[in-house]
C-alpha atoms as a PDB file:
ATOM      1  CA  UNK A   1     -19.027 -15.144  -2.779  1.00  0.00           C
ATOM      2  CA  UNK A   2     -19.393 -13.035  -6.032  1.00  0.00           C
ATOM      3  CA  UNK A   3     -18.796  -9.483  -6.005  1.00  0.00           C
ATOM      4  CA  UNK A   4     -19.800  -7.060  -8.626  1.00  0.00           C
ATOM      5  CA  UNK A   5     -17.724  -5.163 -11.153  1.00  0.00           C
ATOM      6  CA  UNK A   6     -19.727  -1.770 -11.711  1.00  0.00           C
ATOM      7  CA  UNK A   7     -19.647  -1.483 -15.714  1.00  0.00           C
ATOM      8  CA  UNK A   8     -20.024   2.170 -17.387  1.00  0.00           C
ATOM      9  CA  UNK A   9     -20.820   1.969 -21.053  1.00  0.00           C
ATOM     10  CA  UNK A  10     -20.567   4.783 -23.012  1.00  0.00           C
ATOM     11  CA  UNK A  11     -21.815   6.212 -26.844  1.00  0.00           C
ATOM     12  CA  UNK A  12     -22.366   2.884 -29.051  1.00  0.00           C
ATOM     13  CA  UNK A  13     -21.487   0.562 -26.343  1.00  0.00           C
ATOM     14  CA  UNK A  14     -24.091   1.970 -24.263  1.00  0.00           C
ATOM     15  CA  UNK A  15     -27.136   1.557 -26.992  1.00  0.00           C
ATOM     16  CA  UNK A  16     -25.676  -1.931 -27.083  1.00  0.00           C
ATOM     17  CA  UNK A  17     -25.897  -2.617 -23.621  1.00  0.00           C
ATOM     18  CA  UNK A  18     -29.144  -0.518 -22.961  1.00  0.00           C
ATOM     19  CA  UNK A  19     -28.124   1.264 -19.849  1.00  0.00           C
ATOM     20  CA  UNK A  20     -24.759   3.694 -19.143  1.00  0.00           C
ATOM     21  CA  UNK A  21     -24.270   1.420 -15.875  1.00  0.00           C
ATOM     22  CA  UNK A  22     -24.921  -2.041 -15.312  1.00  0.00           C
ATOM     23  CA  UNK A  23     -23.322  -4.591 -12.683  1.00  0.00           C
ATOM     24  CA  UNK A  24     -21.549  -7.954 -13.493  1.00  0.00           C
ATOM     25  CA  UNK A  25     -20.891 -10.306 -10.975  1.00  0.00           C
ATOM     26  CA  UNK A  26     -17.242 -11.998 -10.899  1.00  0.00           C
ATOM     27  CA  UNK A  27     -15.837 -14.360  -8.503  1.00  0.00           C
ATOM     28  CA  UNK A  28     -12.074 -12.994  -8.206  1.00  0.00           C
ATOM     29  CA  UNK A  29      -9.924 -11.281 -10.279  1.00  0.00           C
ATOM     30  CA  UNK A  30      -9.631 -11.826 -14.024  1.00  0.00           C
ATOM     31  CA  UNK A  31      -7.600 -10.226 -17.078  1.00  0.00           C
ATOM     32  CA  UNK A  32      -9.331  -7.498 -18.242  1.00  0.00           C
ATOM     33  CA  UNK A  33      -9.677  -9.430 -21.651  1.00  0.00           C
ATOM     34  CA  UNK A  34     -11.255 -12.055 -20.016  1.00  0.00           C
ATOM     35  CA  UNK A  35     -13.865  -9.419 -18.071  1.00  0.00           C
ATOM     36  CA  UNK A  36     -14.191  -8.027 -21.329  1.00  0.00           C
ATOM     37  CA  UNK A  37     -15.177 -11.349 -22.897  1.00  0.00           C
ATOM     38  CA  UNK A  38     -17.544 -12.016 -20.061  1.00  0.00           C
ATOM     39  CA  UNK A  39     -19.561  -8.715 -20.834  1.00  0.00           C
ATOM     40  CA  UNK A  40     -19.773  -9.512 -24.456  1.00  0.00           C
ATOM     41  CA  UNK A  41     -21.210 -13.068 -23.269  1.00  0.00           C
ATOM     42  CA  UNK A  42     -23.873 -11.064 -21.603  1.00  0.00           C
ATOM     43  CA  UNK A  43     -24.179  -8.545 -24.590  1.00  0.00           C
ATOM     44  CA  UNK A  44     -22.995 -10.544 -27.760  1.00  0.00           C
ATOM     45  CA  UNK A  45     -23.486  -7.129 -29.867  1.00  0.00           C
ATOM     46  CA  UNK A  46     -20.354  -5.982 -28.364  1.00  0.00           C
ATOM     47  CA  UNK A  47     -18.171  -8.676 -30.556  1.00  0.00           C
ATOM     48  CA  UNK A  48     -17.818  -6.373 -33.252  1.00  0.00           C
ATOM     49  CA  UNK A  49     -15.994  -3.250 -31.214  1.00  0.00           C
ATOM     50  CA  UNK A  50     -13.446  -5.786 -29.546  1.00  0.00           C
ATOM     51  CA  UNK A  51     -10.754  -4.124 -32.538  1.00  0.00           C
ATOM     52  CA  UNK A  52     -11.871  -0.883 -30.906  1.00  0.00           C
ATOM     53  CA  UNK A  53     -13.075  -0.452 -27.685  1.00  0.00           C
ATOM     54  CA  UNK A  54     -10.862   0.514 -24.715  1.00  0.00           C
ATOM     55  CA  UNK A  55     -11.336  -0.696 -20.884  1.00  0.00           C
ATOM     56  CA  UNK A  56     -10.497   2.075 -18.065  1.00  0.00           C
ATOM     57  CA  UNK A  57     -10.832   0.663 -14.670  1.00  0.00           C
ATOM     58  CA  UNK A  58     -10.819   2.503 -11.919  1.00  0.00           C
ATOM     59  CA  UNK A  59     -10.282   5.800 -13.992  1.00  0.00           C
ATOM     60  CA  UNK A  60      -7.115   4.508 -16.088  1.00  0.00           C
ATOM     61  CA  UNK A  61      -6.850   2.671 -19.101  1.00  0.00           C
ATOM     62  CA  UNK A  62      -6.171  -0.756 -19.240  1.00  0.00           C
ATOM     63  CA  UNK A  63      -3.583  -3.201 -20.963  1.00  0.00           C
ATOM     64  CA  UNK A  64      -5.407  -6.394 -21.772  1.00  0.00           C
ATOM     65  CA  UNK A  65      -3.361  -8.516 -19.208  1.00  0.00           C
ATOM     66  CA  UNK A  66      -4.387  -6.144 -16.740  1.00  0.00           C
ATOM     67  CA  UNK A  67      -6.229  -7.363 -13.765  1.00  0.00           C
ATOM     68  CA  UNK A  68     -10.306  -6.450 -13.129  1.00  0.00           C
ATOM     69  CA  UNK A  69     -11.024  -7.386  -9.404  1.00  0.00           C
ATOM     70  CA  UNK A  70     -14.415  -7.257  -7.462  1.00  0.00           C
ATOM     71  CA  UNK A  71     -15.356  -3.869  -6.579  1.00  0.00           C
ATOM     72  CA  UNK A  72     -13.538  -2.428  -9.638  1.00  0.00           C
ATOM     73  CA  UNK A  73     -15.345   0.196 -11.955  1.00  0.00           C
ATOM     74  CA  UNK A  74     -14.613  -0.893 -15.649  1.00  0.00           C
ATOM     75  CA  UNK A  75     -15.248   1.858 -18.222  1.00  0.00           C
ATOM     76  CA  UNK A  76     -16.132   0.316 -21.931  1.00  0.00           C
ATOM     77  CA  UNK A  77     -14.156   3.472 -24.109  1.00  0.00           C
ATOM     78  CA  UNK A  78     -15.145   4.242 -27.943  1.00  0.00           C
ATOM     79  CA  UNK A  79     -13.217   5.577 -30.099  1.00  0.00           C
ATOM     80  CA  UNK A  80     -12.570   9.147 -29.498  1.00  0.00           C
ATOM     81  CA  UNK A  81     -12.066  11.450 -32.668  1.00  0.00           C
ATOM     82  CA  UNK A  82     -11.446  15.203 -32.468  1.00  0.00           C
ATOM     83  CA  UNK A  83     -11.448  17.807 -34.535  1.00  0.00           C
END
């Protein structure tokens, strides 16, 4: 039975996606490089911020080995520049 990842977008990554939360539906746990990959299946747009976008789930950033599981929250993270 598929379970949903909740999915928070933020700055460019939400414009590409068209909403700061959307669900995506995964069977069991995956790296988060693959649940990355899946969401730019979804939203192909997002190919061109794979060099830098950052995944948080559950509030911490992620390696890309790291596992995404059913019920997770996955955070898509631009850049960040301060100043």
């Amino acid at each position: 039975m598929a379970k949903e990842v909740h999915l928070l977008a933020f700055a460019g990554a939400r414009d590409v996606v068209g909403a700061a939360e959307v669900a995506i539906a995964i069977d069991e746990p995956e790296t988060a490089r693959a649940f990355f990959e899946r969401v730019v299946g979804r939203f192909p747009a997002l190919a061109p911020y794979r060099a830098s976008l950052r995944l948080a789930v559950n509030g911490s950033y992620a390696r890309w080995e790291e596992p995404v599981s059913p019920g997770d929250e996955v955070a898509l993270i631009p850049p960040v520049a301060g100043g």
